[in-house]
N, C-alpha and C. Protein backbone atom coordinates (compact mmCIF):
# COMPACT_ATOMS: atom_id res chain seq x y z
N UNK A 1 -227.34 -238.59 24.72
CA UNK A 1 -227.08 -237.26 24.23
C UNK A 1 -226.24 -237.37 22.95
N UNK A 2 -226.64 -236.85 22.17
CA UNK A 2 -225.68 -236.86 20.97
C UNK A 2 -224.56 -236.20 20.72
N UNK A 3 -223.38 -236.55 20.39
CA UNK A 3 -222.04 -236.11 20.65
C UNK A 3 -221.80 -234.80 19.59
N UNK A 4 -222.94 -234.53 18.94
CA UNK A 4 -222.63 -233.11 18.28
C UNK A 4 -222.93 -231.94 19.65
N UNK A 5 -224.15 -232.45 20.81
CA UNK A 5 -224.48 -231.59 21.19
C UNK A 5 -223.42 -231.30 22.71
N UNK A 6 -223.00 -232.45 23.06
CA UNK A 6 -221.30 -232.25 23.70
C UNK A 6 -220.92 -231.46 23.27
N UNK A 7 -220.45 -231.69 22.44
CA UNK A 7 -219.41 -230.60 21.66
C UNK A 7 -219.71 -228.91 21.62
N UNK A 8 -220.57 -229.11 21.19
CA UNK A 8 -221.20 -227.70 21.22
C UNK A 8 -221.39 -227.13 22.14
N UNK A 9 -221.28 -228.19 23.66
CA UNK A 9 -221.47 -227.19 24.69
C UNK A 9 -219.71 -227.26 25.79
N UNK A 10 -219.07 -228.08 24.70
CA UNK A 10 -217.78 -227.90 25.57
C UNK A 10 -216.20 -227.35 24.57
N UNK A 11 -216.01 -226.85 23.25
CA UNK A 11 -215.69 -226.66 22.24
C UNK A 11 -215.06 -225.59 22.66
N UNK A 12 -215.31 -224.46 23.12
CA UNK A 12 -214.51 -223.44 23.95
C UNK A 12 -213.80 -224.20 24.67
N UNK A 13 -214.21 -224.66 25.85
CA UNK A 13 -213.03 -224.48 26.80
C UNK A 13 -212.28 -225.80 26.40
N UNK A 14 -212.34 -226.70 25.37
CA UNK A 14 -211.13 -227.67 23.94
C UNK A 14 -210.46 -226.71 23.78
N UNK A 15 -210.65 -225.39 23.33
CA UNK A 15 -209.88 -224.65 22.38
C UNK A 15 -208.86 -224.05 23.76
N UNK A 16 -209.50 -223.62 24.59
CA UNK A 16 -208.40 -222.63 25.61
C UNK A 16 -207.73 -223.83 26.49
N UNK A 17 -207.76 -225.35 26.99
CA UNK A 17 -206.99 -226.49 26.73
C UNK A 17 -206.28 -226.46 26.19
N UNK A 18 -206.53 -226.80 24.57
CA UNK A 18 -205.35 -226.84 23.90
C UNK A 18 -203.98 -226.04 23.70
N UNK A 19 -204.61 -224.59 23.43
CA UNK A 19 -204.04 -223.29 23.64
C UNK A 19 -202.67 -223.59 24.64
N UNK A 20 -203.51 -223.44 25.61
CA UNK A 20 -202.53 -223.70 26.82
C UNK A 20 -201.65 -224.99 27.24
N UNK A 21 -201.87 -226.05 26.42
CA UNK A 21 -200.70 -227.06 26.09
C UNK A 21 -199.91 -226.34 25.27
N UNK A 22 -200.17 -225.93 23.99
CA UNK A 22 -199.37 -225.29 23.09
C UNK A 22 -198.16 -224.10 24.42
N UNK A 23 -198.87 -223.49 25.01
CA UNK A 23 -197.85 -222.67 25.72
C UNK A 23 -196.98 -223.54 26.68
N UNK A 24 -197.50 -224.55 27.25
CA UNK A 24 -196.47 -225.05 28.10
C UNK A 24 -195.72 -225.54 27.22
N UNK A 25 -195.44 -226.56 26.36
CA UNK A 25 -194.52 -226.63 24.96
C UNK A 25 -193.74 -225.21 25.10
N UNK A 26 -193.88 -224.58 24.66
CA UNK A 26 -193.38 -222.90 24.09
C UNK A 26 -192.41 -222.96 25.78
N UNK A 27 -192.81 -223.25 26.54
CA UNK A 27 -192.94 -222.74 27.75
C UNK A 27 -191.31 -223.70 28.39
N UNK A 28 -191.65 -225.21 28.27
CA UNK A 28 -190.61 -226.07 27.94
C UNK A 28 -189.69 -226.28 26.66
N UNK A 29 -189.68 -225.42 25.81
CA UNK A 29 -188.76 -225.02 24.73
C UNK A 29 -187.91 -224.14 25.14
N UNK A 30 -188.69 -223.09 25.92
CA UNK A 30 -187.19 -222.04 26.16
C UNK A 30 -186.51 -222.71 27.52
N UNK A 31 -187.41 -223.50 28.31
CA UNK A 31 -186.56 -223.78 29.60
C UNK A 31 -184.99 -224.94 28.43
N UNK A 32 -185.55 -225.94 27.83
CA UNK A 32 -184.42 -226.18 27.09
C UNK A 32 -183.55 -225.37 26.36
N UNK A 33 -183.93 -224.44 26.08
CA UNK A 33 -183.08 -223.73 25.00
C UNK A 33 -181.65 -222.59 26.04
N UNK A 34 -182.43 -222.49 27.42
CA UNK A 34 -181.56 -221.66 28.66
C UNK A 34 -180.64 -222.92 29.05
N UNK A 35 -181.20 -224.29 29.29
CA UNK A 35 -180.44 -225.13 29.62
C UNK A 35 -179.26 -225.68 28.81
N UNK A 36 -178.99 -225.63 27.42
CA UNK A 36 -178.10 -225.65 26.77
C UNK A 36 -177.38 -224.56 26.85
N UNK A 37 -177.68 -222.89 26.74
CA UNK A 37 -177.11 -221.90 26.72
C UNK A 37 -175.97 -221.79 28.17
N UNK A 38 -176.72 -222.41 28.76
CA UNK A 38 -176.48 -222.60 30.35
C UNK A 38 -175.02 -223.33 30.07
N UNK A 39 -175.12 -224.39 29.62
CA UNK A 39 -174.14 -225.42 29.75
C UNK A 39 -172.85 -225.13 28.99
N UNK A 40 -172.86 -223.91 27.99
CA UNK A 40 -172.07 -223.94 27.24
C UNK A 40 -171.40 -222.43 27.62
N UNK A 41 -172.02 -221.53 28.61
CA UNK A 41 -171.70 -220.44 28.84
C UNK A 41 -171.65 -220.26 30.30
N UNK A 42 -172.00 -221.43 31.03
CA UNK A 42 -171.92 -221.38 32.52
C UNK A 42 -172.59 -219.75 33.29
N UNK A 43 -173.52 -219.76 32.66
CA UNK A 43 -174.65 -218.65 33.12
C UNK A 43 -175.46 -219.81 33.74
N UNK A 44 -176.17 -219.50 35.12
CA UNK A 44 -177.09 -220.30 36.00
C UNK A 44 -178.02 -219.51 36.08
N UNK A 45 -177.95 -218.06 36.49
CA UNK A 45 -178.68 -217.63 37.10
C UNK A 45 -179.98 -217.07 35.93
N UNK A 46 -180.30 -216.97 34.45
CA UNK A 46 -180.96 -217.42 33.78
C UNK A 46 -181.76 -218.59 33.47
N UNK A 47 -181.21 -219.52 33.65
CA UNK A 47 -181.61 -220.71 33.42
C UNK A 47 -182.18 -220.99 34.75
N UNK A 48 -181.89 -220.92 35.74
CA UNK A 48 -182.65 -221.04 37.20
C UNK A 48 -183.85 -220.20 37.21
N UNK A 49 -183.65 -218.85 36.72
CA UNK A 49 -184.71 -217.78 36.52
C UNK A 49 -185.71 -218.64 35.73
N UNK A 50 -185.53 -219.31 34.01
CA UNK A 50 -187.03 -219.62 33.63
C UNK A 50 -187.10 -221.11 34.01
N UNK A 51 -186.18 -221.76 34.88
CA UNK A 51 -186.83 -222.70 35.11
C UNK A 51 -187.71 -222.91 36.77
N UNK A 52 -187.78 -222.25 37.50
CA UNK A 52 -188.34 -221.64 38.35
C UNK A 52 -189.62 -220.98 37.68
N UNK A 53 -189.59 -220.18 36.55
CA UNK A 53 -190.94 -219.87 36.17
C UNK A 53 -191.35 -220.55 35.46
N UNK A 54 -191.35 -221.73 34.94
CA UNK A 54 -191.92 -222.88 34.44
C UNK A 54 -192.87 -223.86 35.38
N UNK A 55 -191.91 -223.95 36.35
CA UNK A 55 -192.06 -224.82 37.49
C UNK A 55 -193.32 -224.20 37.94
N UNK A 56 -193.48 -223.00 38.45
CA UNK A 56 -194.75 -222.11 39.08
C UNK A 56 -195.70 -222.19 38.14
N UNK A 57 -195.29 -221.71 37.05
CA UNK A 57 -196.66 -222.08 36.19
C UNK A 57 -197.20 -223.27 35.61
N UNK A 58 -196.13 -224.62 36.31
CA UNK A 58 -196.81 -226.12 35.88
C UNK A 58 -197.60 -226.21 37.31
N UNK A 59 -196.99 -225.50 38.63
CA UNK A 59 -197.58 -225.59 39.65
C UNK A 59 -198.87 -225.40 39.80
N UNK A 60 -199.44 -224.50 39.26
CA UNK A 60 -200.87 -223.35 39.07
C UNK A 60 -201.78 -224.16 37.86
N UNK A 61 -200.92 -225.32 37.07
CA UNK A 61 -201.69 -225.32 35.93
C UNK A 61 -202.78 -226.62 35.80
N UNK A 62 -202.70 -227.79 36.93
CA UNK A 62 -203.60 -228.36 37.11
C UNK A 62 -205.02 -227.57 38.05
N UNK A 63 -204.85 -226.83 38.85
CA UNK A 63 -206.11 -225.88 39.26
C UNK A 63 -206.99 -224.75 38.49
N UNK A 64 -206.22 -224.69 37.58
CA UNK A 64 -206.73 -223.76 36.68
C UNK A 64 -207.69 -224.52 35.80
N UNK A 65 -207.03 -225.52 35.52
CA UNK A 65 -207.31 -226.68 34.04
C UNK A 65 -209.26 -227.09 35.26
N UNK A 66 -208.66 -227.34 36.19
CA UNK A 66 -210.31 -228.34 37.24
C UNK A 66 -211.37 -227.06 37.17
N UNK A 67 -210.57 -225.77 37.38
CA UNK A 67 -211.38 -224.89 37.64
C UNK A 67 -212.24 -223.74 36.51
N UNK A 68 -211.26 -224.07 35.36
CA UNK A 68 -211.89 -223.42 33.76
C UNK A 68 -213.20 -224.45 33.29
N UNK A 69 -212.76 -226.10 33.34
CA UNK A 69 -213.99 -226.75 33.06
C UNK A 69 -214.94 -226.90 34.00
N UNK A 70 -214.72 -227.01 35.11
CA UNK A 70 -216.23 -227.04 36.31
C UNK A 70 -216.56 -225.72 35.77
N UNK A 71 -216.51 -224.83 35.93
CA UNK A 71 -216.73 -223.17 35.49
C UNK A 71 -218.04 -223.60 34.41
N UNK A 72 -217.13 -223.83 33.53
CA UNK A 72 -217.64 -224.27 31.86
C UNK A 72 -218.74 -225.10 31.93
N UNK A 73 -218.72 -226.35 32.44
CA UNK A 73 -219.41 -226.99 32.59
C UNK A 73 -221.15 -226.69 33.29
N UNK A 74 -220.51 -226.60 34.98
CA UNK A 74 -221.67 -226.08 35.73
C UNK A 74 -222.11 -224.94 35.24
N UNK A 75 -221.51 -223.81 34.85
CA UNK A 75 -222.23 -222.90 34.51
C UNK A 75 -222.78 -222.13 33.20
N UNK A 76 -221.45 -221.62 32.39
CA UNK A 76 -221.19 -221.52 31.33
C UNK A 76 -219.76 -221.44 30.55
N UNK A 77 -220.12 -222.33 29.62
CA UNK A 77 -218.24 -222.16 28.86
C UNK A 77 -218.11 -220.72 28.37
N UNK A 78 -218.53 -219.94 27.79
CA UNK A 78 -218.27 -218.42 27.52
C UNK A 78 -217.44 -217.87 27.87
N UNK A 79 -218.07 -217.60 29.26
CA UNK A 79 -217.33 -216.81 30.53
C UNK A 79 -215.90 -217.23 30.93
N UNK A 80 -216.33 -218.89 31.25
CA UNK A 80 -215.02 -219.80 31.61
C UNK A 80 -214.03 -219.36 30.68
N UNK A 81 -214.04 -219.86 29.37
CA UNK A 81 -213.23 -219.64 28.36
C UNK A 81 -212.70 -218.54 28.19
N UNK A 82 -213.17 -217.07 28.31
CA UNK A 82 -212.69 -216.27 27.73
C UNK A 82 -211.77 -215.96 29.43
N UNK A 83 -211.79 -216.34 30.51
CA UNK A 83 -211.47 -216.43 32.02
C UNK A 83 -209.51 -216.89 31.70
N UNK A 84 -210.40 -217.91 30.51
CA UNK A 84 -209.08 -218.84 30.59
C UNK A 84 -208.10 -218.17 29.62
N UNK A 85 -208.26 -217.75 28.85
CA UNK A 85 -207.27 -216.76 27.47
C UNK A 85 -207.25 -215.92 28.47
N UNK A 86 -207.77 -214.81 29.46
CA UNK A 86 -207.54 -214.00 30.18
C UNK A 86 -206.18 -214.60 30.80
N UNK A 87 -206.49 -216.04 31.93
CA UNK A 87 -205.67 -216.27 31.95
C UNK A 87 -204.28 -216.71 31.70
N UNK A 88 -204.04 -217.61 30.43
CA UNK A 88 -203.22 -217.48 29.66
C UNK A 88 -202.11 -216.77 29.23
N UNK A 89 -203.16 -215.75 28.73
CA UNK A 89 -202.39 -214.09 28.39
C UNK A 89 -201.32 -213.59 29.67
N UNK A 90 -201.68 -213.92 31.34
CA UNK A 90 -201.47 -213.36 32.61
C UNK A 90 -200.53 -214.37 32.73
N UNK A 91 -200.70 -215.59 32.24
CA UNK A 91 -199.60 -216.58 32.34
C UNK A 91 -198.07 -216.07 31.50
N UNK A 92 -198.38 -215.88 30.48
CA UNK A 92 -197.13 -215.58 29.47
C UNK A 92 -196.74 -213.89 30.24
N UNK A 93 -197.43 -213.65 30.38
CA UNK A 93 -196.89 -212.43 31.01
C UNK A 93 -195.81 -212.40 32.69
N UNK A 94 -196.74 -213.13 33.32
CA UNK A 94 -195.67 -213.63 34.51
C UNK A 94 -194.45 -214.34 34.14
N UNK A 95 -194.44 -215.32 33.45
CA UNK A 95 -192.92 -215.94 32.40
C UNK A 95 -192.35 -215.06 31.93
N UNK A 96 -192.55 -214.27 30.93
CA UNK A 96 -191.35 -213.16 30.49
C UNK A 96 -191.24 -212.16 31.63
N UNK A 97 -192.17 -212.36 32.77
CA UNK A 97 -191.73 -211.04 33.43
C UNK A 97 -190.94 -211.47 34.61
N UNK A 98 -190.80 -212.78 35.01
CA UNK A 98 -189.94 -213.67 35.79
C UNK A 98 -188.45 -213.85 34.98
N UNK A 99 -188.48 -213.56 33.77
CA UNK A 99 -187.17 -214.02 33.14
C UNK A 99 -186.42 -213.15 33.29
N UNK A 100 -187.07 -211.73 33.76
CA UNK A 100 -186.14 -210.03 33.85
C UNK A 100 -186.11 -210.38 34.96
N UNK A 101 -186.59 -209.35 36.18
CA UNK A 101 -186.28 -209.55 37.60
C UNK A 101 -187.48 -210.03 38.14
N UNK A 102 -187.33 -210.76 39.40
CA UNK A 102 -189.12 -211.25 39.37
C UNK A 102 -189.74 -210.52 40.09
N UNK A 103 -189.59 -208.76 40.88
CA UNK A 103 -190.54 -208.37 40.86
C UNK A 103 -191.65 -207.93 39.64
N UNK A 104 -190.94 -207.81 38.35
CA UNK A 104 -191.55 -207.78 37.28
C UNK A 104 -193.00 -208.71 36.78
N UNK A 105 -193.03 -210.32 37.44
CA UNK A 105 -193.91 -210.79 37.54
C UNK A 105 -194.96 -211.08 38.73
N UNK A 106 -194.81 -210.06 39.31
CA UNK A 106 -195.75 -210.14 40.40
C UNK A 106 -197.41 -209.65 39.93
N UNK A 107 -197.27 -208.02 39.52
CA UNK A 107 -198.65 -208.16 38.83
C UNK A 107 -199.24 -209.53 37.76
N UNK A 108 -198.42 -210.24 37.59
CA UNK A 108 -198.85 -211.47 36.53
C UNK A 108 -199.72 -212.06 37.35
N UNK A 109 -199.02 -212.42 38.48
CA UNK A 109 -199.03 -213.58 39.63
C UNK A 109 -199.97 -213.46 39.93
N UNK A 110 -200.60 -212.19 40.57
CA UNK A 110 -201.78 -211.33 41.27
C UNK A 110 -203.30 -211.47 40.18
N UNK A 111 -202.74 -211.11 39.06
CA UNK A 111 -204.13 -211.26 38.16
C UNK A 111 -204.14 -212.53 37.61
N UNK A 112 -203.26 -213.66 37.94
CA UNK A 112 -203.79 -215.12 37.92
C UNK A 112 -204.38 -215.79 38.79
N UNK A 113 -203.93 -215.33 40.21
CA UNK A 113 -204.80 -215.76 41.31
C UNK A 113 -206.48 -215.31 41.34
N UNK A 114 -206.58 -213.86 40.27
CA UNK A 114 -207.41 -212.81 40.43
C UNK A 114 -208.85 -213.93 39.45
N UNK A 115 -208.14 -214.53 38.47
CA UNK A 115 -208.62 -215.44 37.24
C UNK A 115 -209.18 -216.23 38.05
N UNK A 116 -208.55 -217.22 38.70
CA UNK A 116 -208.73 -218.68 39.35
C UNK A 116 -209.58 -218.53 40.60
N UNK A 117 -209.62 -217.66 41.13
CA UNK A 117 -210.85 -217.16 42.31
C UNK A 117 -212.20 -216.62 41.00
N UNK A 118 -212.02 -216.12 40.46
CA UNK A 118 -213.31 -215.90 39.52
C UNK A 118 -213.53 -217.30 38.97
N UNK A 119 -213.26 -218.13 38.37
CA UNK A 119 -213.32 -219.33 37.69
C UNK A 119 -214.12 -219.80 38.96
N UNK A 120 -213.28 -220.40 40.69
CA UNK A 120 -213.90 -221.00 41.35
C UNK A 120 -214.80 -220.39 41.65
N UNK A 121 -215.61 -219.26 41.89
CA UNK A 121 -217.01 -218.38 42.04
C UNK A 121 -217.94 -219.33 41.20
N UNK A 122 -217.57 -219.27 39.82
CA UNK A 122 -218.46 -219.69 38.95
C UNK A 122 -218.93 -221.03 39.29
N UNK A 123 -217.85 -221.83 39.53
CA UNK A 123 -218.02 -223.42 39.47
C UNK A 123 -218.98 -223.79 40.77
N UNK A 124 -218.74 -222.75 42.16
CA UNK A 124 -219.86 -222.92 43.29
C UNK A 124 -221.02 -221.90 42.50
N UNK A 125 -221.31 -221.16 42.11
CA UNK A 125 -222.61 -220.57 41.46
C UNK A 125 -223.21 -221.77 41.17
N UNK A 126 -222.56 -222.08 40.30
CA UNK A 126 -222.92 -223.38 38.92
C UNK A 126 -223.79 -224.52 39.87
N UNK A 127 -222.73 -224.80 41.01
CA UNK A 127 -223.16 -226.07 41.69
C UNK A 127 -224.20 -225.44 42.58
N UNK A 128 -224.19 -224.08 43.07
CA UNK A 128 -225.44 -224.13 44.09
C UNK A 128 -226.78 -224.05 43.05
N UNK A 129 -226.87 -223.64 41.67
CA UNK A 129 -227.51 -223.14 40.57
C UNK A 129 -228.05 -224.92 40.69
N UNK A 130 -227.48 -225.71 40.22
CA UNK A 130 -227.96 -227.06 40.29
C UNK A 130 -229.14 -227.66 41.25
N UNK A 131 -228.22 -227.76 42.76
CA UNK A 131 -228.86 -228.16 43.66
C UNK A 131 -229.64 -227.40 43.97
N UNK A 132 -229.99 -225.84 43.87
CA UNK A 132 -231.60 -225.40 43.52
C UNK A 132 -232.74 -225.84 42.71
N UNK A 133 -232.03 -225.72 41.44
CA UNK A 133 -232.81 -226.70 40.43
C UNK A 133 -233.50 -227.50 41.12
N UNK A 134 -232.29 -229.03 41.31
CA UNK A 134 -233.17 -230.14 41.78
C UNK A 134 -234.13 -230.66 42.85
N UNK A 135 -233.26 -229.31 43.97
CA UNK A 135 -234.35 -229.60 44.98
C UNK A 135 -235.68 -228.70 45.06
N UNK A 136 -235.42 -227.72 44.37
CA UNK A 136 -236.66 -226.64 44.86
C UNK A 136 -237.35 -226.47 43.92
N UNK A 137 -237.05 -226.99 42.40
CA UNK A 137 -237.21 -226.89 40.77
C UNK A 137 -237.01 -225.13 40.34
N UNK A 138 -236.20 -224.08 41.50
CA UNK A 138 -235.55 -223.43 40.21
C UNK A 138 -234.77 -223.10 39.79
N UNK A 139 -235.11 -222.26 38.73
CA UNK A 139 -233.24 -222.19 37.77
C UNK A 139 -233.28 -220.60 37.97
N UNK A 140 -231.92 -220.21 38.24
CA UNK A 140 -231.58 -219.42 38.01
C UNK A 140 -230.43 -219.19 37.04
N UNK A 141 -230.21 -219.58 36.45
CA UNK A 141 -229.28 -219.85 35.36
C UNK A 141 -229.48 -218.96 34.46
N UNK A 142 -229.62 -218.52 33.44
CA UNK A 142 -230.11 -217.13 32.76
C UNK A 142 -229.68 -216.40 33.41
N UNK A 143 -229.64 -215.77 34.71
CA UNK A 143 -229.95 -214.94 35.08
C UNK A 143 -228.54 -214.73 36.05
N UNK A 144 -228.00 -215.93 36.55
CA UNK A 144 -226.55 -215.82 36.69
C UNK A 144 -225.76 -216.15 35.41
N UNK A 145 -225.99 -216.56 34.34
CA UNK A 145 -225.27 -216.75 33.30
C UNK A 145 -225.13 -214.78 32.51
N UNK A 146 -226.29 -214.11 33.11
CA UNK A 146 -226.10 -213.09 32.71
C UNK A 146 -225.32 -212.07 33.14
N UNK A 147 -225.29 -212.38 34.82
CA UNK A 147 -224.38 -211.94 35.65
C UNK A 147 -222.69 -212.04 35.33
N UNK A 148 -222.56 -213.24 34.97
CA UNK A 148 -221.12 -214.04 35.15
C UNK A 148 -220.87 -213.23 33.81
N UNK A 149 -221.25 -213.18 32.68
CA UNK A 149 -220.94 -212.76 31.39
C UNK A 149 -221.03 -211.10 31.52
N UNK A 150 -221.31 -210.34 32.02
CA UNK A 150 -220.93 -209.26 32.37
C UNK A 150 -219.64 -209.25 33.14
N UNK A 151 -219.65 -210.06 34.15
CA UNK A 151 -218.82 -209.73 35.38
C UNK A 151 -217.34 -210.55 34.28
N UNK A 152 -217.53 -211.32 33.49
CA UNK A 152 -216.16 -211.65 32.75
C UNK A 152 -214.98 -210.66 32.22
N UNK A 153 -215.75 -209.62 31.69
CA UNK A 153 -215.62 -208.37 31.31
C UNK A 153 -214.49 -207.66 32.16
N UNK A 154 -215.17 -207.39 33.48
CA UNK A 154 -214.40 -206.80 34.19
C UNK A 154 -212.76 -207.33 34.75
N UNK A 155 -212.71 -208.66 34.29
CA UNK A 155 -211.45 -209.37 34.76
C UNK A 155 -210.29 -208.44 33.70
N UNK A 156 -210.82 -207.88 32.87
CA UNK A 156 -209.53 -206.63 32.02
C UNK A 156 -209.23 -205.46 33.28
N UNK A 157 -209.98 -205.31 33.68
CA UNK A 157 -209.58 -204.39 34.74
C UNK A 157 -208.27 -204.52 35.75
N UNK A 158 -206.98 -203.71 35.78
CA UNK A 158 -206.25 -204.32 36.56
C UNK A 158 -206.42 -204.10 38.17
């Protein structure tokens, strides 16, 4: 296969990857920046606050990462991708909303779990979409790719 045509079919969900390194950075910048503030003003209960929401969202962030590319992969990156800036967006939002009081990040919490159950849908679509293929020769792919790309849509919905 030629590595232009890789690319072309995995280039989205590179970009919402990267993205989302860039935020954990951002993400481990302010946990340092509370931990000095911390040390010099003997405030804890800040610095416990975003480092606790760091922690949760490094917790969440290898399942997300397996479950945006199987998505991508088996089915379509589109959907996956734009799943994943959905989620993202729900990520930074649970962090600043954990840094006030943390019932504040509970709707975050809720529409990231809401992300990562849609992502894993896709990735069993994808895989039962396959093992139809191979065993029965058909595809339905089109036709859940048309599904899933509608139904992406609706993940704005709170």
């Amino acid at each position: 296969m030629d590595s232009g045509k890789v690319v072309e079919n995995i280039y989205l969900l590179v970009i919402v990857t990267l993205i989302s390194v860039l935020q954990n950075a951002l993400f481990a910048q302010k946990v340092e920046k509370e931990c000095n503030q911390c040390s010099q003003n003997a405030q804890k209960s800040a610095f416990e606050r975003v480092a606790c929401a760091n922690r949760n969202c490094m917790d969440a962030y290898p399942t997300f990462l397996a479950v945006m590319w199987c998505a991508g992969l088996c089915l379509s990156q589109a959907p996956a991708a734009f799943a994943g800036i959905i989620y993202l967006v729900v990520r930074q939002k649970y962090f600043v909303g954990y840094m006030g009081q943390t019932s504040q990040s509970t709707p975050g919490y809720l529409f990231g779990k809401r992300i990562i159950f849609f992502l894993f849908l896709m990735c069993v679509v994808g895989i039962f979409n396959y093992l139809l293929t191979r065993h029965y020769g058909s595809d339905y792919k089109e036709y859940v790719e048309t599904i899933t790309n509608a139904a992406s849509a609706l993940l704005l919905l709170p």
